[in-house]
N, C-alpha and C. Protein backbone atom coordinates (compact mmCIF):
# COMPACT_ATOMS: atom_id res chain seq x y z
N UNK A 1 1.40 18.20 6.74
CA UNK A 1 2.29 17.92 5.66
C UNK A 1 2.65 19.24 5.01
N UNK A 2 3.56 19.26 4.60
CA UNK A 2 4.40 20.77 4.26
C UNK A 2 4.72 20.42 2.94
N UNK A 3 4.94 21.40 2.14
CA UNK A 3 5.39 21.60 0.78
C UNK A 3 6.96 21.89 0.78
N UNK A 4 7.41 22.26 -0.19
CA UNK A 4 9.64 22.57 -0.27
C UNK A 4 9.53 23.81 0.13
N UNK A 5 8.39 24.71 -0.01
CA UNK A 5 8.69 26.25 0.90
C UNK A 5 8.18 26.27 1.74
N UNK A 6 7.73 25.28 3.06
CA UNK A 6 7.26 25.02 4.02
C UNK A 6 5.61 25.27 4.61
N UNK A 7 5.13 25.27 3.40
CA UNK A 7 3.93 25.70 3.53
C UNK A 7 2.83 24.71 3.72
N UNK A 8 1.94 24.48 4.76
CA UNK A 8 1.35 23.22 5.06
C UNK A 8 0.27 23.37 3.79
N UNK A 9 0.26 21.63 3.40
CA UNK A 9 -0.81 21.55 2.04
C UNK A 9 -1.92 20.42 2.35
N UNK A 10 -1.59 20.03 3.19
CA UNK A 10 -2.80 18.58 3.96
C UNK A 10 -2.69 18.52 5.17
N UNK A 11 -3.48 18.23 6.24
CA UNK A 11 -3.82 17.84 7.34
C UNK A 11 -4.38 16.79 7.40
N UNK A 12 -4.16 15.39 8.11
CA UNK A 12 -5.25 14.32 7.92
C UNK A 12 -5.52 13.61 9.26
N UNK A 13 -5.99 13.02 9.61
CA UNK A 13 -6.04 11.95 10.85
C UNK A 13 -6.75 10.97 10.31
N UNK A 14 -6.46 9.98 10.81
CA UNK A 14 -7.48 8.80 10.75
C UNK A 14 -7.04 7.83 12.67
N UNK A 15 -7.86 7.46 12.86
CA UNK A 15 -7.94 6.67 14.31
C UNK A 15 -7.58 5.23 14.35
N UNK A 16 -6.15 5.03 15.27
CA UNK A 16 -5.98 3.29 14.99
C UNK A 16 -6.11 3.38 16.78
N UNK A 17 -6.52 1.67 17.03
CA UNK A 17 -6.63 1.39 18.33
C UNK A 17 -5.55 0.74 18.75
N UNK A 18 -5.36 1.00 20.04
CA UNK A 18 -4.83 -0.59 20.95
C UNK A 18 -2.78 -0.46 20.22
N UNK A 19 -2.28 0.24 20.12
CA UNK A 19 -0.69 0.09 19.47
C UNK A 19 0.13 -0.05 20.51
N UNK A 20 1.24 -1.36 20.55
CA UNK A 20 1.75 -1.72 21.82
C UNK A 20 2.84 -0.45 22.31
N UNK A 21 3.23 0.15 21.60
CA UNK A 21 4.12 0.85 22.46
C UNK A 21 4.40 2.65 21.29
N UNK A 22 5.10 3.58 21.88
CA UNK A 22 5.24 5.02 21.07
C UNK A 22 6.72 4.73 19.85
N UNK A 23 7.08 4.00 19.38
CA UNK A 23 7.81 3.43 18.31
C UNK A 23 7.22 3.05 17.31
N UNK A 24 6.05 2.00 17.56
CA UNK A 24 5.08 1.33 16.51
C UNK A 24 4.16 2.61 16.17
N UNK A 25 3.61 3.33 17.32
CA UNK A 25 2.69 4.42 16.70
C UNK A 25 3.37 5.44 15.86
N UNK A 26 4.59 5.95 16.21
CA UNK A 26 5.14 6.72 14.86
C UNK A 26 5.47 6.54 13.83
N UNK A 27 6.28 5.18 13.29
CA UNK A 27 6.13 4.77 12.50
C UNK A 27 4.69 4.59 11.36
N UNK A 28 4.14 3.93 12.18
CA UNK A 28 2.75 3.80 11.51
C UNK A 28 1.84 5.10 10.84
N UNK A 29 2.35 5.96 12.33
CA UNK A 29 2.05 7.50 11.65
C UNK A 29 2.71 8.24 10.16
N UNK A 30 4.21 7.40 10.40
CA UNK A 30 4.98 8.40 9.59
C UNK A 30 4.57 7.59 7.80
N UNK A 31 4.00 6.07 7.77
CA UNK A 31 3.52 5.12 6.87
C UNK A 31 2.32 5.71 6.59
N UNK A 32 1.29 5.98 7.26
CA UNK A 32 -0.25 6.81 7.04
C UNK A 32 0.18 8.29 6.04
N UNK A 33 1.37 9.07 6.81
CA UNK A 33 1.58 10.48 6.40
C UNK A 33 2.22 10.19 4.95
N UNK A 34 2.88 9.07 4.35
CA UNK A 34 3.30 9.08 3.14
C UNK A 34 2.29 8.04 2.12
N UNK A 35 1.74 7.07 2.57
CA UNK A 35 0.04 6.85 1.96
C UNK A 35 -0.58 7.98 1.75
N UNK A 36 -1.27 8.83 3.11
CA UNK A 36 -1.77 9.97 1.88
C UNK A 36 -1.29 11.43 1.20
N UNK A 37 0.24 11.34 1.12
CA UNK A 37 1.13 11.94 0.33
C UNK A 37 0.28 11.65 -1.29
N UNK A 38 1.01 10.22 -1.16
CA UNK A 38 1.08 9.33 -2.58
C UNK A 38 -0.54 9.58 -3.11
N UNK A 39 -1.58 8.89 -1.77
CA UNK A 39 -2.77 8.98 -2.54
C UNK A 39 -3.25 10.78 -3.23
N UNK A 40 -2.62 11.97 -2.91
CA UNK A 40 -3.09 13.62 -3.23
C UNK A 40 -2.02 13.30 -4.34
N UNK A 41 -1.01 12.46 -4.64
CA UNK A 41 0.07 13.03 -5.70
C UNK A 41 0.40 14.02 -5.56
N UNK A 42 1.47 14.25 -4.45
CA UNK A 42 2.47 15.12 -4.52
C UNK A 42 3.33 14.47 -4.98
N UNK A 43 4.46 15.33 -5.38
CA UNK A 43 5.60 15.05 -6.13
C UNK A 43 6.75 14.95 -5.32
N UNK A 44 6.87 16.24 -4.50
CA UNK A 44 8.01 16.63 -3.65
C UNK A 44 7.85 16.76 -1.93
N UNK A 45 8.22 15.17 -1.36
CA UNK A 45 7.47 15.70 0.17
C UNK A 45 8.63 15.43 1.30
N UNK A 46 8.56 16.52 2.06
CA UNK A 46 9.43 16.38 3.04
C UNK A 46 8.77 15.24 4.56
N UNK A 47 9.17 14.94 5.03
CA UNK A 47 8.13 13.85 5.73
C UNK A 47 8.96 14.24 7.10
N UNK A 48 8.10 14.57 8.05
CA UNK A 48 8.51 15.21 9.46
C UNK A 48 8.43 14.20 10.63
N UNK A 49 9.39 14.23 11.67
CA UNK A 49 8.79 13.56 12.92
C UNK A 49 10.05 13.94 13.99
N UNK A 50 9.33 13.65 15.00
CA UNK A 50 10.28 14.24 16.03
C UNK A 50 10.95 13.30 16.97
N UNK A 51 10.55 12.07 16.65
CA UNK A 51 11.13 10.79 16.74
C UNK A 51 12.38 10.62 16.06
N UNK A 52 13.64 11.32 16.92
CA UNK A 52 14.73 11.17 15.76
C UNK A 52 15.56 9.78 16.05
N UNK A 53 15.19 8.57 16.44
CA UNK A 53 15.28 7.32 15.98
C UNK A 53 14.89 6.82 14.68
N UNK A 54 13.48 6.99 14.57
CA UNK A 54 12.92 6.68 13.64
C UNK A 54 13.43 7.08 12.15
N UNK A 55 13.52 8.70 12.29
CA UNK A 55 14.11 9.50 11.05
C UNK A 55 15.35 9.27 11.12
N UNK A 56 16.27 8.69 11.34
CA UNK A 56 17.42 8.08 11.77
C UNK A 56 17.51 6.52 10.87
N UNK A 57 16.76 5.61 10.94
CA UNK A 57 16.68 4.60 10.33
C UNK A 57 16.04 4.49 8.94
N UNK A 58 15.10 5.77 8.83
CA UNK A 58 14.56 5.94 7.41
C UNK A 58 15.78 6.52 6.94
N UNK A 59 16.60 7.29 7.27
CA UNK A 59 17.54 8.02 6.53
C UNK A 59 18.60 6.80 5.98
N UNK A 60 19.25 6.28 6.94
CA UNK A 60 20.25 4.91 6.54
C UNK A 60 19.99 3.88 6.90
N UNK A 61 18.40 3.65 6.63
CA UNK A 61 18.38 2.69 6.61
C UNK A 61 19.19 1.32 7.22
N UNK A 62 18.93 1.73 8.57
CA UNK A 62 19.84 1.14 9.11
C UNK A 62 18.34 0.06 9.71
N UNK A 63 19.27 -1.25 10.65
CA UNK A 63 18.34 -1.94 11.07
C UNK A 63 17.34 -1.87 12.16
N UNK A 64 16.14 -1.83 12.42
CA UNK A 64 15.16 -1.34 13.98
C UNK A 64 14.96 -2.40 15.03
N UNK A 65 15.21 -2.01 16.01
CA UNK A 65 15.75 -3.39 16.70
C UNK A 65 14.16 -4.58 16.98
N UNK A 66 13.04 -3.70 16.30
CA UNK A 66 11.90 -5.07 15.80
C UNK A 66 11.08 -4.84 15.60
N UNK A 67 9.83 -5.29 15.11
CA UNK A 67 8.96 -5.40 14.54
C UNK A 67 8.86 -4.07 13.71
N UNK A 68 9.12 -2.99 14.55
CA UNK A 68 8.98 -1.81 13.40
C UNK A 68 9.94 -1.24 12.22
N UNK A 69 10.50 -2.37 11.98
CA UNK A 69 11.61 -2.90 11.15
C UNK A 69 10.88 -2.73 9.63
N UNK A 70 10.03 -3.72 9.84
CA UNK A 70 9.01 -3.89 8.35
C UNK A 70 8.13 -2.48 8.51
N UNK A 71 7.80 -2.01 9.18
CA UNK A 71 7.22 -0.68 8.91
C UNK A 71 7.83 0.38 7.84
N UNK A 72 8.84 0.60 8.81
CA UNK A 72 10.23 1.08 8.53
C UNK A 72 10.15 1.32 6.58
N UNK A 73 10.99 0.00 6.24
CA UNK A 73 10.76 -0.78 5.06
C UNK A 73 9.84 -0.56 3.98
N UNK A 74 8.59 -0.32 4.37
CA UNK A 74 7.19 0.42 3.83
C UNK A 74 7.63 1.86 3.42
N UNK A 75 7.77 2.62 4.24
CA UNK A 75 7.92 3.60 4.62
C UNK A 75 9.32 4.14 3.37
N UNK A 76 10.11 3.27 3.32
CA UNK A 76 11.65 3.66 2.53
C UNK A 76 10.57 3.54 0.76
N UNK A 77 10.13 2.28 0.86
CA UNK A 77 9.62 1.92 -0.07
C UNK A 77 8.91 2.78 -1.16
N UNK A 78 8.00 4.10 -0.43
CA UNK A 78 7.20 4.73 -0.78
C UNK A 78 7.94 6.16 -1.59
N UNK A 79 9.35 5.68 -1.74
CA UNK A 79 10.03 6.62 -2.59
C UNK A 79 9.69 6.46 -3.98
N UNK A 80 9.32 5.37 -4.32
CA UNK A 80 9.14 5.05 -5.90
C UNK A 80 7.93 6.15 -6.23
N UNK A 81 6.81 6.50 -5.59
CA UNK A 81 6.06 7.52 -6.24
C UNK A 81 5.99 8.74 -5.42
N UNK A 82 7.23 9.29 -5.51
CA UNK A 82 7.63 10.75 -5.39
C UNK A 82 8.29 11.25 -6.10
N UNK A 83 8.61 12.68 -6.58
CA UNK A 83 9.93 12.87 -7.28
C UNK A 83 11.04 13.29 -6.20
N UNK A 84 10.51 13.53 -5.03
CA UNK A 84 11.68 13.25 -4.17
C UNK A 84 11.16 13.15 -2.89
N UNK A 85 12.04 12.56 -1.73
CA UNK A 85 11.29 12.28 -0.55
C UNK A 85 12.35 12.41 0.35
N UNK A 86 12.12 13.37 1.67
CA UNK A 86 12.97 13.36 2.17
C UNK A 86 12.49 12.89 3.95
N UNK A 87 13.67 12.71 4.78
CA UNK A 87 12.83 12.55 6.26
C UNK A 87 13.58 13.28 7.16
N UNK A 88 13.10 14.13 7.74
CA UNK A 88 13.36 15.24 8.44
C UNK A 88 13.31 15.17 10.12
N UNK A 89 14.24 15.37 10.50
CA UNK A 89 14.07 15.01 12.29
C UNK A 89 13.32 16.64 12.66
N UNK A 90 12.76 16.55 12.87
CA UNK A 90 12.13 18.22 14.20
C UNK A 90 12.22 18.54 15.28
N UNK A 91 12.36 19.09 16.05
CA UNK A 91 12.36 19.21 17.85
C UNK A 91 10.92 18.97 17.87
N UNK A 92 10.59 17.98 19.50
CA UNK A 92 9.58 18.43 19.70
C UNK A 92 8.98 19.67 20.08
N UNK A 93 9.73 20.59 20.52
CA UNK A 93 9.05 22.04 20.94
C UNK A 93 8.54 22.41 19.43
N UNK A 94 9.35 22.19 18.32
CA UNK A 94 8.56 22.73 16.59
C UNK A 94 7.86 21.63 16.30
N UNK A 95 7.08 20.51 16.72
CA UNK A 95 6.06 20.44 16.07
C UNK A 95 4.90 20.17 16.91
N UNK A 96 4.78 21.22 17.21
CA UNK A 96 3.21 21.05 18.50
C UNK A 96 1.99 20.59 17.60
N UNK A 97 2.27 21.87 16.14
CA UNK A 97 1.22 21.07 15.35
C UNK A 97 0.75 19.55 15.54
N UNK A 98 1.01 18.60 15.40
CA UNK A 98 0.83 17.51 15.04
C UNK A 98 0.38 16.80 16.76
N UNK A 99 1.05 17.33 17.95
CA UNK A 99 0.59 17.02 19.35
C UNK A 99 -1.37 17.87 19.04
N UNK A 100 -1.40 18.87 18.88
CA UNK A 100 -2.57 19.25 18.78
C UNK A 100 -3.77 19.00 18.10
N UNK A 101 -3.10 18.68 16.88
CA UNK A 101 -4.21 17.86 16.03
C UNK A 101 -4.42 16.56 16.88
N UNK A 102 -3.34 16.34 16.99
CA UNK A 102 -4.00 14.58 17.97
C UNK A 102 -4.84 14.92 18.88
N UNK A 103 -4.77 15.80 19.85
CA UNK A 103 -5.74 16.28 20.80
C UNK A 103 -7.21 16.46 20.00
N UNK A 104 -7.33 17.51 19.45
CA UNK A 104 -8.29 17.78 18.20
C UNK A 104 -8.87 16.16 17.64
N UNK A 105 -8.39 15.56 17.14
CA UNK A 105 -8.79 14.46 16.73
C UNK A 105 -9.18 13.65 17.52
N UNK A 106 -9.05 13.73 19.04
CA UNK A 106 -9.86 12.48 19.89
C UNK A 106 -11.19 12.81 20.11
N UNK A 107 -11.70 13.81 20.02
CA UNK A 107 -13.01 13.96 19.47
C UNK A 107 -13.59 14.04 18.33
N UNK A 108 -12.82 14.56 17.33
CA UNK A 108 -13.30 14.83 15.78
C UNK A 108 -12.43 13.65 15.01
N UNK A 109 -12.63 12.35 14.73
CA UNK A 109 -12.02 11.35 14.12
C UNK A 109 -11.78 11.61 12.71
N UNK A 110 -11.05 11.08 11.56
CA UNK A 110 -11.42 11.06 10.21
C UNK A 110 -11.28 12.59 9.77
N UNK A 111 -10.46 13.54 9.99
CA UNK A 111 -10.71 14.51 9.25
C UNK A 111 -9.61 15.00 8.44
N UNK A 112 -9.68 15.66 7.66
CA UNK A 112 -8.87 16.04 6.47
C UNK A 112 -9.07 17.49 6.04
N UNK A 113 -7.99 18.24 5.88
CA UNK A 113 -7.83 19.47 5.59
C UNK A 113 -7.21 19.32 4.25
N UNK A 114 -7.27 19.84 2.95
CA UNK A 114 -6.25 20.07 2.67
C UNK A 114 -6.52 21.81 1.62
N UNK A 115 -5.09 21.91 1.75
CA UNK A 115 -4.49 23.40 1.02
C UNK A 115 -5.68 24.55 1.91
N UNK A 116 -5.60 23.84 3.35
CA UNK A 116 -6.05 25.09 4.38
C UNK A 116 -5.90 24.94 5.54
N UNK A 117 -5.70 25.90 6.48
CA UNK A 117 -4.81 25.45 7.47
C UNK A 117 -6.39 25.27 8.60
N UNK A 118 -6.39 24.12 9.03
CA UNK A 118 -7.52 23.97 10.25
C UNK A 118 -7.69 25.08 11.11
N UNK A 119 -8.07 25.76 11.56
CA UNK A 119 -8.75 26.59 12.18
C UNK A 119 -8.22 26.15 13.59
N UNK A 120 -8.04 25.09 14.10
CA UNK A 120 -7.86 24.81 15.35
C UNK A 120 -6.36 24.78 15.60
N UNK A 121 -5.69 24.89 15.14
CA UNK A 121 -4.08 24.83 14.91
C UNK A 121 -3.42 26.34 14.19
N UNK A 122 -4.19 27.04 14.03
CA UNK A 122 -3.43 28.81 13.26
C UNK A 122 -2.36 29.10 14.27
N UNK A 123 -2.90 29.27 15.29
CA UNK A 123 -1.83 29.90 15.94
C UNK A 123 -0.65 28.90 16.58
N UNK A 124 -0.80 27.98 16.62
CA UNK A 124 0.12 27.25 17.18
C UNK A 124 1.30 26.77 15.51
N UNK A 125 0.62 26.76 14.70
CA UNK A 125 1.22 26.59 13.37
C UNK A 125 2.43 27.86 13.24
N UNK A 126 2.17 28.89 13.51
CA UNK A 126 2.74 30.01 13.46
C UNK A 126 3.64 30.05 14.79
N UNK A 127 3.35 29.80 15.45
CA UNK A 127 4.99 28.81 16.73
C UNK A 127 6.03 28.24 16.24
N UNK A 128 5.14 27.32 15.94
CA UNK A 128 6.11 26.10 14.91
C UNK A 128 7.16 26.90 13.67
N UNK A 129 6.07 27.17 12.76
CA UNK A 129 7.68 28.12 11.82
C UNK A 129 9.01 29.17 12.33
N UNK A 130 8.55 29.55 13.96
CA UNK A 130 8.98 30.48 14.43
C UNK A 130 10.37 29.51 15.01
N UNK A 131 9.93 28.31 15.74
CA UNK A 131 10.79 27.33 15.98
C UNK A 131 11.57 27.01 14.65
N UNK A 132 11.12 26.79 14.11
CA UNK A 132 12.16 25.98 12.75
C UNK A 132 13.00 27.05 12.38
N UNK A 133 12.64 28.08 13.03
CA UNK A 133 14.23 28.78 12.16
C UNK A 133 15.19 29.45 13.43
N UNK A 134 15.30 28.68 14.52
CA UNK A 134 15.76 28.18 15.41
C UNK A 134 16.37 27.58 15.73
């Protein structure tokens, strides 16, 4: 999770099982990543994914052709406790971060960084900004 000058301020994972297909899991991801936005109280969060369907339907809210419709919905919802919220499409080549932590996390479940950058992701974090201004 990144701050308005792009500076990462949380890292989190938590482990869900068994998700029928890679639509429902991002979503759900991108619903987890603004739960624990809300639960640290930030104010101002840019919300990332490289799923540019997804950030596509959060933006206009347009309709998802199912079930991750009501996700979706959640997800728009969670504007009421921000002072602003935005959803950001990424390339996947800029956000390896988040491929790596998943790697990282299938052995280390439950973990949480915040206002430091994991140790297991420095250098690949420093890719990533190199991409975004790209």
């Amino acid at each position: 999770m990144r701050d308005n000058e792009g500076v990462v301020v949380a890292v989190s994972c938590w482990q869900v099982f068994s998700l029928p297909d890679s639509e429902v899991t991002e979503a759900l991801a991108m619903w987890k990543e603004l739960e624990f936005a809300k639960d640290m109280c930030f104010l101002n969060l840019i919300a990332e994914s490289d799923t540019s369907n997804l950030v596509q339907a959060l933006n206009t809210r347009l309709q998802y052709p199912n079930y991750v419709e009501s996700i979706i919905g959640d997800c728009i919802n969670f504007n009421v406790f921000f002072r602003s919220l935005s959803f950001l499409h990424v390339r996947h080549e800029a956000n390896q971060v988040a491929h790596y932590l998943a790697q990282y996390f299938l052995h280390n479940p439950y973990c949480i960084w915040i206002k430091e950058t994991p140790p297991c992701i420095s250098a690949v974090l420093a890719f990533d900004f190199l991409l975004d201004f790209y």
